[in-house]
Protein backbone atom coordinates (compact mmCIF):
# COMPACT_ATOMS: atom_id res chain seq x y z
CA UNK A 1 0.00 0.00 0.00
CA UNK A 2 2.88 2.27 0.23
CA UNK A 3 3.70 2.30 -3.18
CA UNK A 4 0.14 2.98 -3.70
CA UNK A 5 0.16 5.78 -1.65
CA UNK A 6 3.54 7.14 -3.60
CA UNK A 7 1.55 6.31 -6.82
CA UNK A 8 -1.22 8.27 -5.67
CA UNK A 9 0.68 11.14 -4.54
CA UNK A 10 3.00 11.57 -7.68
CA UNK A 11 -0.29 11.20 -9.94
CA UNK A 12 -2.20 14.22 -8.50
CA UNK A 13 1.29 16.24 -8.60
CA UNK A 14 1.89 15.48 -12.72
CA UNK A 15 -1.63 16.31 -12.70
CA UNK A 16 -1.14 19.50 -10.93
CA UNK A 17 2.10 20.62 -12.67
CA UNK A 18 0.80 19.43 -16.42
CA UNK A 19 -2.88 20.82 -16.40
CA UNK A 20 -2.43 23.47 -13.60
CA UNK A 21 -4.91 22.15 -11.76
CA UNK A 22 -5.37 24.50 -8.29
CA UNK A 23 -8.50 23.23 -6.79
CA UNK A 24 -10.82 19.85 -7.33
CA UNK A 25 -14.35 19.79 -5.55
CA UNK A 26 -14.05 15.96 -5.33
CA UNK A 27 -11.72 12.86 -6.29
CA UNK A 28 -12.73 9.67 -7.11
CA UNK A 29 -10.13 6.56 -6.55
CA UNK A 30 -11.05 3.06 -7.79
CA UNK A 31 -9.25 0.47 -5.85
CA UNK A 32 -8.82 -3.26 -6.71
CA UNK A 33 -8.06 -5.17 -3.21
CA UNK A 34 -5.93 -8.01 -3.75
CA UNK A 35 -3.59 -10.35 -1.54
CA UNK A 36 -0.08 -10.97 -1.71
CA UNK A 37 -0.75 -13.37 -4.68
CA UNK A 38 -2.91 -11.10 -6.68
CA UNK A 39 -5.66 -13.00 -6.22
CA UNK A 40 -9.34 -10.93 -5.65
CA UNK A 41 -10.39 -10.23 -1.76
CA UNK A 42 -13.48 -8.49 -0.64
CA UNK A 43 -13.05 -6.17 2.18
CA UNK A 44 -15.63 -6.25 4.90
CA UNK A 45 -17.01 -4.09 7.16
CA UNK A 46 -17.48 -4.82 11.19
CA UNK A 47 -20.71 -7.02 10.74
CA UNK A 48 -19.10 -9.30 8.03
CA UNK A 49 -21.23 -7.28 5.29
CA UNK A 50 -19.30 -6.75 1.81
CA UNK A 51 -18.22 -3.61 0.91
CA UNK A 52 -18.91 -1.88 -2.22
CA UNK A 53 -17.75 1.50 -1.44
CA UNK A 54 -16.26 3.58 0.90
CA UNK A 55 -16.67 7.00 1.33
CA UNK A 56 -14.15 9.79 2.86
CA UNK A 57 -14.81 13.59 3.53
CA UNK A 58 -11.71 15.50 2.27
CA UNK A 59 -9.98 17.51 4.71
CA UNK A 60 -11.55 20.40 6.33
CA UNK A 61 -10.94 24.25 5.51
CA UNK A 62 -9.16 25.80 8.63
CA UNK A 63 -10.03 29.43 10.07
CA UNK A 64 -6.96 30.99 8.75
CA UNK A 65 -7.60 29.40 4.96
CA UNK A 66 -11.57 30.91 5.12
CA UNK A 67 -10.34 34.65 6.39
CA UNK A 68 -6.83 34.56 3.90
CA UNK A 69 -4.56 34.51 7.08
């Protein structure tokens, strides 16, 4: 997952450098779980249900970024 995470990071800075891209309302990221042999695996949730999607609020505007400090 950390080369994932690398991945993840470099894409959105290419993006940002090539396009000059400055602000996104939303991102969507597909990810394919798999074990250590490549082989499919469904994640679960606490109650054993599958999951289909999971959903993350972005990070939150601070005080200084909504009065330009």
């Amino acid at each position: 997952m950390a080369q994932v995470r690398q991945a993840i990071f470099e894409a959105l800075g290419e993006i940002e450098d090539e396009y000059n891209l400055r602000h996104s309302r939303n991102v969507t990221l597909f990810v394919n779980p798999t074990d250590e042999f490549g082989e499919k695996v469904i994640l679960r949730d606490e109650r054993g249900k599958a999951l289909s999607r999971v959903t993350k609020k972005g990070p939150y505007r601070s005080a200084a970024e909504d009065y330009n400090l």
